[in-house]
PDB file of N, CA and C in Angstrom:
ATOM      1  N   UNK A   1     -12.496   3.901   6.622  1.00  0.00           N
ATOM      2  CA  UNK A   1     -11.863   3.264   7.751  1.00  0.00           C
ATOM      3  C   UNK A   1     -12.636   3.535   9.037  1.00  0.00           C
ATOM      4  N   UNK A   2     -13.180   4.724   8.927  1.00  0.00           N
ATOM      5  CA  UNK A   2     -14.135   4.858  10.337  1.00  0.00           C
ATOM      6  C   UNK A   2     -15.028   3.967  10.840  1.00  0.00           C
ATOM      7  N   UNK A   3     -15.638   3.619   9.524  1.00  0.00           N
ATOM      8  CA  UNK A   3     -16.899   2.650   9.218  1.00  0.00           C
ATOM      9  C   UNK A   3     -16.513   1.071   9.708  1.00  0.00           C
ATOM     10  N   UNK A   4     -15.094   0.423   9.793  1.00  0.00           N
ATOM     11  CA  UNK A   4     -14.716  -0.561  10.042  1.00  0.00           C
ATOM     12  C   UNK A   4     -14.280  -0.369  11.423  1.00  0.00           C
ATOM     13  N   UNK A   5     -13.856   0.637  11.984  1.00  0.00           N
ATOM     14  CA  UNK A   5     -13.716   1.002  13.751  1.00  0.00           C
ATOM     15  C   UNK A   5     -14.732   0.969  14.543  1.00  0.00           C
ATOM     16  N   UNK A   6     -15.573   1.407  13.485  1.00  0.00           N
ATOM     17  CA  UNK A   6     -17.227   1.492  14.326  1.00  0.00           C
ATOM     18  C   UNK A   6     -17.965   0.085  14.396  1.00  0.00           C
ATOM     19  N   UNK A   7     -17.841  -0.388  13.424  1.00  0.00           N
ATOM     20  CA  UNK A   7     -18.664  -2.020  13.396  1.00  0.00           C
ATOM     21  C   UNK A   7     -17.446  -2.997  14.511  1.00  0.00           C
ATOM     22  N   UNK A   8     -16.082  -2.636  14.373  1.00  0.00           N
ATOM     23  CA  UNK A   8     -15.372  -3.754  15.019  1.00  0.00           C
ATOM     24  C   UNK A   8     -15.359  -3.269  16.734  1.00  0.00           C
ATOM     25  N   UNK A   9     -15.968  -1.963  17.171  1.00  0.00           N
ATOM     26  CA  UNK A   9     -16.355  -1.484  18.254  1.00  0.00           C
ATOM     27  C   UNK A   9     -17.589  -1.877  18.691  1.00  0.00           C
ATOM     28  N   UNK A  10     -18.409  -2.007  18.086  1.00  0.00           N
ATOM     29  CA  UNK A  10     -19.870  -2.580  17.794  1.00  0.00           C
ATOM     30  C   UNK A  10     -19.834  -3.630  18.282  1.00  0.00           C
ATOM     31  N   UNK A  11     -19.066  -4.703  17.355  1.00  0.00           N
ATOM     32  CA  UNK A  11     -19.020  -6.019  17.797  1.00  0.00           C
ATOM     33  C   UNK A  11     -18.057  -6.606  18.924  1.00  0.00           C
ATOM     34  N   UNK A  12     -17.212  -5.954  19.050  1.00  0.00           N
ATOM     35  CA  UNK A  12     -16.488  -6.135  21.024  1.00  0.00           C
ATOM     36  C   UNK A  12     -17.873  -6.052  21.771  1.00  0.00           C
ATOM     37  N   UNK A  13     -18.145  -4.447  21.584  1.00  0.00           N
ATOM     38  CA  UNK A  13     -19.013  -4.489  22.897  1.00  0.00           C
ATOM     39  C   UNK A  13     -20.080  -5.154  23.059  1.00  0.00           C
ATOM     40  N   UNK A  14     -20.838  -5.729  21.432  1.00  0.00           N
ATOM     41  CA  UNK A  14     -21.955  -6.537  21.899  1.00  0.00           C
ATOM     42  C   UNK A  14     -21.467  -8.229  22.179  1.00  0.00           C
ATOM     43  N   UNK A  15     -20.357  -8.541  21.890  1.00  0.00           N
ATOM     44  CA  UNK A  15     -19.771  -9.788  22.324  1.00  0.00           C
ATOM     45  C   UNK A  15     -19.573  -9.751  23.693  1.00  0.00           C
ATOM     46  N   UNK A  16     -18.963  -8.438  24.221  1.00  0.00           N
ATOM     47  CA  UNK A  16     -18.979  -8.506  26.055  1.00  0.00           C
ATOM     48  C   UNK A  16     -20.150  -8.599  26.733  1.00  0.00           C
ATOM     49  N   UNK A  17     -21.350  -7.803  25.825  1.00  0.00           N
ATOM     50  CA  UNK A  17     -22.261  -7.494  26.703  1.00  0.00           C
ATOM     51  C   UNK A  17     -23.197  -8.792  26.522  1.00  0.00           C
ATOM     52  N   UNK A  18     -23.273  -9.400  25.310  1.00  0.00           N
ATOM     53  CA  UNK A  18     -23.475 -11.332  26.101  1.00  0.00           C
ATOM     54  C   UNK A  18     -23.116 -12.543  27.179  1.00  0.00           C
ATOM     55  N   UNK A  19     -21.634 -11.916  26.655  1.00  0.00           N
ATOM     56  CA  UNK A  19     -21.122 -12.579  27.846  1.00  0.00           C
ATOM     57  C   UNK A  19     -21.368 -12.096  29.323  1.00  0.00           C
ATOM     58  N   UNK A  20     -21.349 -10.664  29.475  1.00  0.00           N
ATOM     59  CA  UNK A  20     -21.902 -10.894  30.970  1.00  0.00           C
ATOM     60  C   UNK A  20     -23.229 -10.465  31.307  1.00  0.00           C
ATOM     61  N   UNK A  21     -24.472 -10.245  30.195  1.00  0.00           N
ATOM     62  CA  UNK A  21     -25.613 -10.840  30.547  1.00  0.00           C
ATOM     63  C   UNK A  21     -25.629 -11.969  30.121  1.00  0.00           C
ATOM     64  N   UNK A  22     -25.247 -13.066  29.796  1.00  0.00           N
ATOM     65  CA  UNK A  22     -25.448 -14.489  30.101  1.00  0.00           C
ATOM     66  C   UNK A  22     -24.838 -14.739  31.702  1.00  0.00           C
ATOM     67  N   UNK A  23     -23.872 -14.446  31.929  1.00  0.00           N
ATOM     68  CA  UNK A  23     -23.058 -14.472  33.317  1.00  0.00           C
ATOM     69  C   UNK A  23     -24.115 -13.858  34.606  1.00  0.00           C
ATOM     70  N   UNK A  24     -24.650 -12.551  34.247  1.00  0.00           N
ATOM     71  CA  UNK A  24     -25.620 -12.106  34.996  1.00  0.00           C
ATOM     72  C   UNK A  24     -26.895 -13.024  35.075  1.00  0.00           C
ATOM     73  N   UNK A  25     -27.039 -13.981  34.529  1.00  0.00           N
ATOM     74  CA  UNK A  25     -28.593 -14.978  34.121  1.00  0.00           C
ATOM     75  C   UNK A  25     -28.125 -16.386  34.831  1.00  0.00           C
ATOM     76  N   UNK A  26     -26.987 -16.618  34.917  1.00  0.00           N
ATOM     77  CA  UNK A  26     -26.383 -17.311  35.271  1.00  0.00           C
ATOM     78  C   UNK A  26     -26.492 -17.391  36.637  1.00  0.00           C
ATOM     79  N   UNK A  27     -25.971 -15.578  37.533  1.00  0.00           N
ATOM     80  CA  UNK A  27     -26.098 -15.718  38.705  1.00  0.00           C
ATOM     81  C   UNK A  27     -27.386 -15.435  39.326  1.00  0.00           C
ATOM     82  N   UNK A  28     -28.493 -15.231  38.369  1.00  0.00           N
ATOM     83  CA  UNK A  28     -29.729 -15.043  38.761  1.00  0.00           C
ATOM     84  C   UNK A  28     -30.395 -16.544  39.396  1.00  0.00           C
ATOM     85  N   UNK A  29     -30.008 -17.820  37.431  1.00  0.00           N
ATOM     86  CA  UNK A  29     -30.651 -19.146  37.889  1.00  0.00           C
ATOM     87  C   UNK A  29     -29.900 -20.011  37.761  1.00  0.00           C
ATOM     88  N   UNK A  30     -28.646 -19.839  38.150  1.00  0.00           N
ATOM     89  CA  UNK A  30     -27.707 -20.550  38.769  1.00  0.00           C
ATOM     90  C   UNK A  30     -27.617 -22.322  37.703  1.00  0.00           C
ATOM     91  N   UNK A  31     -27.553 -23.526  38.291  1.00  0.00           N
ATOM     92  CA  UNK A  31     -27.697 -24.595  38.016  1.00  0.00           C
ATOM     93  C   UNK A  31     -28.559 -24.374  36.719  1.00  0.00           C
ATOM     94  N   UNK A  32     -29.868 -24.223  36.869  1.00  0.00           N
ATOM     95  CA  UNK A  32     -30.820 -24.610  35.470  1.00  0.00           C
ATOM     96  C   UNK A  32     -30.161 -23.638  34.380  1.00  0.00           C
ATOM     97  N   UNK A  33     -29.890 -22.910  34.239  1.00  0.00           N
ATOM     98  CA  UNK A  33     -28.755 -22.604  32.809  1.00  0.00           C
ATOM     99  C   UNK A  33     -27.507 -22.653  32.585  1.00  0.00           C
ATOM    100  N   UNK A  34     -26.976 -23.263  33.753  1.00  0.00           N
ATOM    101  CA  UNK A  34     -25.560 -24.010  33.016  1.00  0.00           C
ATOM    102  C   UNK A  34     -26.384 -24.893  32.614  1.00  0.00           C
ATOM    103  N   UNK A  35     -26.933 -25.756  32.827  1.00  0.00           N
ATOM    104  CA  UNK A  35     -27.386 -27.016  32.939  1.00  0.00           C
ATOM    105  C   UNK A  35     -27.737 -27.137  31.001  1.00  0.00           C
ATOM    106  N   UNK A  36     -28.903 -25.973  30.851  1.00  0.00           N
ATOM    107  CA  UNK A  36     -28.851 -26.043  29.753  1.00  0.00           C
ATOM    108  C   UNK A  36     -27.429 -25.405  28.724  1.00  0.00           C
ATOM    109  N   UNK A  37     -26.731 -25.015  29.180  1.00  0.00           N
ATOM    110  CA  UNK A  37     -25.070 -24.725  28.405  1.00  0.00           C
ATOM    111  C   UNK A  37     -24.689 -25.775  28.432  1.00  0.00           C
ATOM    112  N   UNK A  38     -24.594 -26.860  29.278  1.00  0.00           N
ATOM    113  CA  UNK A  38     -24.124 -27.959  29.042  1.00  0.00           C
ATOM    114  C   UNK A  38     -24.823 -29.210  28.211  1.00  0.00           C
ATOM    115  N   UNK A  39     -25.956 -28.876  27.964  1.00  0.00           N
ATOM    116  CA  UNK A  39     -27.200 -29.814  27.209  1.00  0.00           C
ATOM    117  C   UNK A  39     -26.266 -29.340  26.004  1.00  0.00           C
ATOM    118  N   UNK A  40     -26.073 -27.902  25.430  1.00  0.00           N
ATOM    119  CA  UNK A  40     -26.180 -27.557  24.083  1.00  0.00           C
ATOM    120  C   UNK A  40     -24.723 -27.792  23.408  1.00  0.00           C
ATOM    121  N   UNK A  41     -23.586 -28.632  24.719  1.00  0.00           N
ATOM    122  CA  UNK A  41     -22.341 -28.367  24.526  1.00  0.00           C
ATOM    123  C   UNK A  41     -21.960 -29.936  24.203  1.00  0.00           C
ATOM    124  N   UNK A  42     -20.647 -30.456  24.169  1.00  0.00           N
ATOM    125  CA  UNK A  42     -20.134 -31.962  23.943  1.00  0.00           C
ATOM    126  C   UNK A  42     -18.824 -31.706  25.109  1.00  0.00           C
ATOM    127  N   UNK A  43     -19.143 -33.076  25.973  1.00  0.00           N
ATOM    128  CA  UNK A  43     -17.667 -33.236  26.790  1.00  0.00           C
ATOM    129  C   UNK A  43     -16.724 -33.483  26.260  1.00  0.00           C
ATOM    130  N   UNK A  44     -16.451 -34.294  25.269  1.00  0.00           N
ATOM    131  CA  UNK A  44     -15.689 -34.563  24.256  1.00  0.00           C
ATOM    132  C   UNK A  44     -15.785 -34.471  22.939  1.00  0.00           C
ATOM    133  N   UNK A  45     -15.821 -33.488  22.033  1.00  0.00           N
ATOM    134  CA  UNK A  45     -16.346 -33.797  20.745  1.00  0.00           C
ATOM    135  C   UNK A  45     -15.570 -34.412  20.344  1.00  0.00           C
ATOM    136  N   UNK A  46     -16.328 -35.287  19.504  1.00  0.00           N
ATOM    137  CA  UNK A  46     -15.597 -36.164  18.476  1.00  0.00           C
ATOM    138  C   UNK A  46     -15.039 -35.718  16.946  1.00  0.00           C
ATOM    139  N   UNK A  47     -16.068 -34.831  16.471  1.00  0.00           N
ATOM    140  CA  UNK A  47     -15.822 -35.033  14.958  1.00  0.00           C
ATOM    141  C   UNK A  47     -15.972 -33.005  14.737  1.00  0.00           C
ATOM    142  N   UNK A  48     -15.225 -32.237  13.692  1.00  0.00           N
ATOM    143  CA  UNK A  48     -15.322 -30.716  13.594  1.00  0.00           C
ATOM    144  C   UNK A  48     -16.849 -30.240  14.242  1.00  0.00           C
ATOM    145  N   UNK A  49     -17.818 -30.784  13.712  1.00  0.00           N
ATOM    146  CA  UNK A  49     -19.319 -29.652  13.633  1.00  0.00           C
ATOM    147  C   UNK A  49     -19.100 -29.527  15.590  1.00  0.00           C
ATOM    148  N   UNK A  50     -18.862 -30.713  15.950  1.00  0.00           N
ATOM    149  CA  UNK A  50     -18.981 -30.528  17.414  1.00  0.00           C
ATOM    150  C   UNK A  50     -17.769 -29.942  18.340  1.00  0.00           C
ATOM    151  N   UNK A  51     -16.841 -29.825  17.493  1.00  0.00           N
ATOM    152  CA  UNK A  51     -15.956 -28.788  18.121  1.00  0.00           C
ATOM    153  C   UNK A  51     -16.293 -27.454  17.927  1.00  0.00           C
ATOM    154  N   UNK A  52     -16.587 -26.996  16.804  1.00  0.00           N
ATOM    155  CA  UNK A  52     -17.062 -25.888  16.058  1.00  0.00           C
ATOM    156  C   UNK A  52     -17.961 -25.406  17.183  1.00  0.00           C
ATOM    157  N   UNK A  53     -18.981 -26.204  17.445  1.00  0.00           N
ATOM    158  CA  UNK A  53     -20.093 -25.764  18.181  1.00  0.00           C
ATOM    159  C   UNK A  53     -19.973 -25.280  19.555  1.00  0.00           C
ATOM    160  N   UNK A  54     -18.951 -26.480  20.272  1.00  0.00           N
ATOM    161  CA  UNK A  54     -18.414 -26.142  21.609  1.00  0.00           C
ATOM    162  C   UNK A  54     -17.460 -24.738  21.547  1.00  0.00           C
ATOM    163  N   UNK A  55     -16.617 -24.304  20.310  1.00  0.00           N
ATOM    164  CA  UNK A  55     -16.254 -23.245  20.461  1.00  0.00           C
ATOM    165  C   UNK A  55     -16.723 -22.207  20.274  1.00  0.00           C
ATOM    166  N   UNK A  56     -18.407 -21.844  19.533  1.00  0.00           N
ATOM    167  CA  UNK A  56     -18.869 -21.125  19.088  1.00  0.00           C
ATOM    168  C   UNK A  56     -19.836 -20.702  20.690  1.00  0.00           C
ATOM    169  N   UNK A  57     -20.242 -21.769  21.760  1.00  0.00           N
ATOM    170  CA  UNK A  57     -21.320 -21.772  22.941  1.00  0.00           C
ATOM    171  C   UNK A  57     -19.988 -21.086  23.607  1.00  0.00           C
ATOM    172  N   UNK A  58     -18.611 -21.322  23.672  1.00  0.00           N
ATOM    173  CA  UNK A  58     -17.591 -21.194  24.658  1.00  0.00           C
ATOM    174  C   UNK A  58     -17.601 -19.288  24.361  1.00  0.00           C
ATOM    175  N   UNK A  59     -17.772 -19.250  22.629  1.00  0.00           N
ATOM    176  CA  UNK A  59     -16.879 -17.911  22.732  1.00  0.00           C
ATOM    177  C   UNK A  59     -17.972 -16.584  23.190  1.00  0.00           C
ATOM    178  N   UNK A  60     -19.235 -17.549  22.574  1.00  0.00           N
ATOM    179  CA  UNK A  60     -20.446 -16.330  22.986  1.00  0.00           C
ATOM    180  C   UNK A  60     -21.165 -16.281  24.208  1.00  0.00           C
ATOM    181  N   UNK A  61     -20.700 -17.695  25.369  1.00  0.00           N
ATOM    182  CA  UNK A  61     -21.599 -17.536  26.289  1.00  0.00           C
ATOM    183  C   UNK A  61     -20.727 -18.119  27.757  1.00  0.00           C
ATOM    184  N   UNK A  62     -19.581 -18.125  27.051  1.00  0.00           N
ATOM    185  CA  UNK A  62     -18.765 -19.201  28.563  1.00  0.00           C
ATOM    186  C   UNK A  62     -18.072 -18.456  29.460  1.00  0.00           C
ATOM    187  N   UNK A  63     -17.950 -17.169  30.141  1.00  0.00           N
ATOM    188  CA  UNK A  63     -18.191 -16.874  30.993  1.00  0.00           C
ATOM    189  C   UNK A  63     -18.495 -16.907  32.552  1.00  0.00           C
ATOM    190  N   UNK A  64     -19.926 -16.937  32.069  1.00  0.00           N
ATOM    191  CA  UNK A  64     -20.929 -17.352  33.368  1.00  0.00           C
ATOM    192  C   UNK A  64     -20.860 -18.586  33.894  1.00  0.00           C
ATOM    193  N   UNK A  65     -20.644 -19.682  33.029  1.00  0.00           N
ATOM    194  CA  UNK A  65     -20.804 -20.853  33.438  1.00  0.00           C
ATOM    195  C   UNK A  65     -19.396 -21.427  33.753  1.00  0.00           C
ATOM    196  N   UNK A  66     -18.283 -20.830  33.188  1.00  0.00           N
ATOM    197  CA  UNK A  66     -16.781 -20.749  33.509  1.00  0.00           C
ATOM    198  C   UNK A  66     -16.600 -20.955  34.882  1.00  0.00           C
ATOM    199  N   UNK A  67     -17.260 -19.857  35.536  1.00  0.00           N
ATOM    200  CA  UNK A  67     -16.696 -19.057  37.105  1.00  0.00           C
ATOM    201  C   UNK A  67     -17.629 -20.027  37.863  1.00  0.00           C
ATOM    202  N   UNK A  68     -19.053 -20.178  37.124  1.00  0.00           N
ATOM    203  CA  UNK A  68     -20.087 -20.773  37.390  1.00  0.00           C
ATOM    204  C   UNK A  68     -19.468 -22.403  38.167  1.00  0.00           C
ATOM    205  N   UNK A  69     -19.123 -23.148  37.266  1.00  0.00           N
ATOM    206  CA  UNK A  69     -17.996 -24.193  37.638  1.00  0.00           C
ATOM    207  C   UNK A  69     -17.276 -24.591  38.497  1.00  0.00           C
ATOM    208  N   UNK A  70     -16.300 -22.901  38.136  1.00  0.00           N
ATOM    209  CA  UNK A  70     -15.254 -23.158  39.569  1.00  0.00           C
ATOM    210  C   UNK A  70     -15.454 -22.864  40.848  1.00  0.00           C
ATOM    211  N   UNK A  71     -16.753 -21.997  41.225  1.00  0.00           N
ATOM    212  CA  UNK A  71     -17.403 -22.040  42.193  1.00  0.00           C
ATOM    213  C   UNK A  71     -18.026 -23.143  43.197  1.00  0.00           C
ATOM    214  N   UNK A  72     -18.588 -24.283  42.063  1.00  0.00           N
ATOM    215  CA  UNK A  72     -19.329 -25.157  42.351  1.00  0.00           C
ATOM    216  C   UNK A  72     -19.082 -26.059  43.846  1.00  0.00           C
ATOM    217  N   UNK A  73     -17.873 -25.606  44.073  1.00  0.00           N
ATOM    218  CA  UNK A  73     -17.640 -26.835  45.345  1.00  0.00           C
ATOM    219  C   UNK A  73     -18.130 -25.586  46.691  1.00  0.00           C
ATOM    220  N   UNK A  74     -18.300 -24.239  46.420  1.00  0.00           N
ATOM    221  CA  UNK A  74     -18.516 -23.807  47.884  1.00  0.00           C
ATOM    222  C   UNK A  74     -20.119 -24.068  48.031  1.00  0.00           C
ATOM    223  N   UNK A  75     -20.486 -23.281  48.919  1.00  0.00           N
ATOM    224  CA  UNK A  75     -21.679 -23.503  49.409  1.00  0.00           C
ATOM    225  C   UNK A  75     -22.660 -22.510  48.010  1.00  0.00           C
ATOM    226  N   UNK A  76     -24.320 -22.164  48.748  1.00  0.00           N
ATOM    227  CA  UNK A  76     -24.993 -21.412  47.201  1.00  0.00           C
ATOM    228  C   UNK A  76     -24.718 -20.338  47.607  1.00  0.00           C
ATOM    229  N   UNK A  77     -24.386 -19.534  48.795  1.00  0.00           N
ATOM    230  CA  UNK A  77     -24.477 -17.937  49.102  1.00  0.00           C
ATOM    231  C   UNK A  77     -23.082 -17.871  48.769  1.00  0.00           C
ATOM    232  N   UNK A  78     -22.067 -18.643  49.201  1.00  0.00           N
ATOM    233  CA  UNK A  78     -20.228 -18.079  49.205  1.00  0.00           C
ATOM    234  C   UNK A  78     -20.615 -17.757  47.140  1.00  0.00           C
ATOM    235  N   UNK A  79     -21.089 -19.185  46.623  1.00  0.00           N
ATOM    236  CA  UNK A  79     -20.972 -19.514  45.512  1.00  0.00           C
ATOM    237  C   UNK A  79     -21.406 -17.740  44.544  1.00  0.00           C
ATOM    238  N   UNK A  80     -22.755 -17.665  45.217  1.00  0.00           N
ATOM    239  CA  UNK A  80     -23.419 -16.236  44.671  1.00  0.00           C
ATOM    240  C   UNK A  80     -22.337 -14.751  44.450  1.00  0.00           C
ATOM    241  N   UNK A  81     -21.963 -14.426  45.963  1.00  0.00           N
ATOM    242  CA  UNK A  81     -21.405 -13.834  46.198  1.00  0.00           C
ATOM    243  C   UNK A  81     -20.145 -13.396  44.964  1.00  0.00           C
ATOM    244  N   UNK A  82     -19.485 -14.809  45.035  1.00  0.00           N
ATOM    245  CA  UNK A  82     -17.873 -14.920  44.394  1.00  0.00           C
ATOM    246  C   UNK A  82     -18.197 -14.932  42.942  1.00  0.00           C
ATOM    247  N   UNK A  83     -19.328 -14.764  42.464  1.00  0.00           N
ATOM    248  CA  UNK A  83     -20.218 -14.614  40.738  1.00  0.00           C
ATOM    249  C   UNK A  83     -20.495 -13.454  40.900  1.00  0.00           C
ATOM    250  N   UNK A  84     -20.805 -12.769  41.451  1.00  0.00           N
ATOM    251  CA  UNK A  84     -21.313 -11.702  41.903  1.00  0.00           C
ATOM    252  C   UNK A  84     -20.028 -10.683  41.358  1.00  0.00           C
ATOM    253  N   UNK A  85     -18.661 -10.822  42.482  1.00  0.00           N
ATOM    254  CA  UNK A  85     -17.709 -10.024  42.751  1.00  0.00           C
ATOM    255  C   UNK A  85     -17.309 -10.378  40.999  1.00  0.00           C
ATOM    256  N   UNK A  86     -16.940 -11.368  40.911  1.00  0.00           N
ATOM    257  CA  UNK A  86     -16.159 -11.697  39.326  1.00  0.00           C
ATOM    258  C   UNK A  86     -17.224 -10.533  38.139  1.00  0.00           C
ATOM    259  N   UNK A  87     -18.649 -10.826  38.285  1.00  0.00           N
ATOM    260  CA  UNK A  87     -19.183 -10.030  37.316  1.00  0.00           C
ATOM    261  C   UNK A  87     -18.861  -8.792  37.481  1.00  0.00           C
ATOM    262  N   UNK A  88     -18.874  -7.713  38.469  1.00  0.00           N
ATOM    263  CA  UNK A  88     -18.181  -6.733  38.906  1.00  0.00           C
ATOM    264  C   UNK A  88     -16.867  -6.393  38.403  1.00  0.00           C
ATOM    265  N   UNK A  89     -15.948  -7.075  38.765  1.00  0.00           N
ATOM    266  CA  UNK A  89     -14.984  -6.738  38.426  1.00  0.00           C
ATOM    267  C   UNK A  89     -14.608  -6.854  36.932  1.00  0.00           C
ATOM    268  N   UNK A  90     -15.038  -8.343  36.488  1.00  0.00           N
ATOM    269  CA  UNK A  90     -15.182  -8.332  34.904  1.00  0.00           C
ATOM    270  C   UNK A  90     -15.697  -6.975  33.998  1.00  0.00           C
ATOM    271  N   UNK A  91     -16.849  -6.925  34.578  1.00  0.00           N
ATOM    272  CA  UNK A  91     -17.857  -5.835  33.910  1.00  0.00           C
ATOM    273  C   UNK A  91     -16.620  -4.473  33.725  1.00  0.00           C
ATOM    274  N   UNK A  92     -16.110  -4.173  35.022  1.00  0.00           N
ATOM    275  CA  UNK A  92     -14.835  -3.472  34.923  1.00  0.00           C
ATOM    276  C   UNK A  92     -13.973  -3.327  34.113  1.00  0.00           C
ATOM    277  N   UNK A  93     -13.346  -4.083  34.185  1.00  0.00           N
ATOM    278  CA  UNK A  93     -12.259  -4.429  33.248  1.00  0.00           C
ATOM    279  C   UNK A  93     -12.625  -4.520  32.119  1.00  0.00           C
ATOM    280  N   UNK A  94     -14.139  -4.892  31.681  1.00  0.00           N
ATOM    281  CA  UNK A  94     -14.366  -4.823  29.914  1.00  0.00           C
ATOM    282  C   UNK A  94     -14.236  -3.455  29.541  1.00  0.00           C
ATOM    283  N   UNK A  95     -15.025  -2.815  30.697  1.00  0.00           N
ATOM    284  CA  UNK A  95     -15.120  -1.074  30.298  1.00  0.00           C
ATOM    285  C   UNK A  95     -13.966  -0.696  29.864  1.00  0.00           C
ATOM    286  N   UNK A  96     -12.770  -0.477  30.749  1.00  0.00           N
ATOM    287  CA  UNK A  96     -11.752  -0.324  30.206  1.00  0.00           C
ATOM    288  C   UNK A  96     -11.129  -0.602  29.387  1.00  0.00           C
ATOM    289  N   UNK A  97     -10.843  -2.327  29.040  1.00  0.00           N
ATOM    290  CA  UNK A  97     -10.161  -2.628  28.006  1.00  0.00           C
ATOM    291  C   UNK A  97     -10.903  -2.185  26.661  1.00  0.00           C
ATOM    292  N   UNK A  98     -12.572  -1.674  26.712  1.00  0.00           N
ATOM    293  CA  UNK A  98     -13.067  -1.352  25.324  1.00  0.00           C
ATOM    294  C   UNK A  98     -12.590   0.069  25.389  1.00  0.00           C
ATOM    295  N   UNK A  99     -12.440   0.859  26.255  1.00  0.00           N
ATOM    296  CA  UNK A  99     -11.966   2.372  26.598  1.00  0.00           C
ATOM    297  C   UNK A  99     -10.620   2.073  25.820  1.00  0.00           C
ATOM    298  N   UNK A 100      -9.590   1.411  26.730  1.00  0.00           N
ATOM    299  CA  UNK A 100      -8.436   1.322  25.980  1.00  0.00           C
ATOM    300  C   UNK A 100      -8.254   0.922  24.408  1.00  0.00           C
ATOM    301  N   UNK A 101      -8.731  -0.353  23.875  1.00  0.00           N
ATOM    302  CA  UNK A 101      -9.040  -0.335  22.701  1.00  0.00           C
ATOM    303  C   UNK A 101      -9.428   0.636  21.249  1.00  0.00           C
ATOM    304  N   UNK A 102     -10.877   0.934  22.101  1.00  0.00           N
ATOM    305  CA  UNK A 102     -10.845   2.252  21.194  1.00  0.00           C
ATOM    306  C   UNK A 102     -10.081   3.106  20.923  1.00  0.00           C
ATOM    307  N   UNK A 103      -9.403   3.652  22.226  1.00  0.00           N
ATOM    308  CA  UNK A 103      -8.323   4.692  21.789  1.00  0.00           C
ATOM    309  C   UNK A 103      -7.164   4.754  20.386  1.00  0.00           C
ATOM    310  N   UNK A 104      -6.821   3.110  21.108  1.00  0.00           N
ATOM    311  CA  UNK A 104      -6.317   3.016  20.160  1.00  0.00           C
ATOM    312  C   UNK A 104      -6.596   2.702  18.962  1.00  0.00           C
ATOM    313  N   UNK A 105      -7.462   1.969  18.468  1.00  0.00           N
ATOM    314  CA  UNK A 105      -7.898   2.317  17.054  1.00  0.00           C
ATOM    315  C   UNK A 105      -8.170   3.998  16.559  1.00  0.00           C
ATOM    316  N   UNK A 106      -8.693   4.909  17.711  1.00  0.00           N
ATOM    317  CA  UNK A 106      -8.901   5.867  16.922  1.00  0.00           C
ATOM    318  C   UNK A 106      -7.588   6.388  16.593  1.00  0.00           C
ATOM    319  N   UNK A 107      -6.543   6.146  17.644  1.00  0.00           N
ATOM    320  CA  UNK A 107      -5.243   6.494  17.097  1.00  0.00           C
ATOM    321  C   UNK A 107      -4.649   6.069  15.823  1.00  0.00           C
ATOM    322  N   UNK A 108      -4.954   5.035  15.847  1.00  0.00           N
ATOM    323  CA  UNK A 108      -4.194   4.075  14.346  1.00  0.00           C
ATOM    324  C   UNK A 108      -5.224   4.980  13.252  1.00  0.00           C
ATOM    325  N   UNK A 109      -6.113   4.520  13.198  1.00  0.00           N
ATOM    326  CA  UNK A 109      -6.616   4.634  11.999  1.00  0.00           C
ATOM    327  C   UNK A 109      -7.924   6.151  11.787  1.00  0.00           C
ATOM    328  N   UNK A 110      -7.797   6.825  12.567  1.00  0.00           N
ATOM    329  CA  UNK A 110      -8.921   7.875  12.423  1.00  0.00           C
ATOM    330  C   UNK A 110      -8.241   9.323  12.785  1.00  0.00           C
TER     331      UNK A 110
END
């Protein structure tokens, strides 16, 4: 059971830590890699492979381009800034919730 705490700890943290180095790459080059997140994505999929896909770009990389988005109407410095603070605080809050998490698995099962 240790062995399954450790890989499912493993894989949180390397799932967070994509998401906000993609988010961090994001606020580095701004436009040209959403740009390509949105090349690799469908506005509407039509048929499974392309839902599949949009949920597979959403779960490993959407993030950055999330906040990225809702930013889009301020100016590029407010825009930076408010990517900036979100990665911060995100980055935060992952720490913890993997802090909290763990605990509790080691409680349950170790």
């Amino acid at each position: 059971m240790e062995e399954f705490v450790t890989y499912f700890l493993d894989f949180i943290g390397l799932w967070w830590a994509f998401q906000w180095g993609y988010a961090l790459t994001v606020l580095v080059l701004g436009s040209v890699i959403v740009d390509y997140y949105d090349w690799g994505t469908w506005e509407n999929p039509q048929n499974a492979l392309q839902k599949i896909i949009n949920f597979l770009m959403a779960f490993l990389f959407g993030f950055g381009p999330y906040f990225y988005k809702k930013f889009r109407k301020y100016n590029w410095l407010v825009r930076r800034l408010a990517l900036l603070g979100v990665l911060i605080v995100g980055g935060i809050a992952a720490i913890l919730a993997f802090l909290a998490i763990e605990a509790v698995l080691n409680f349950l099962f170790l």
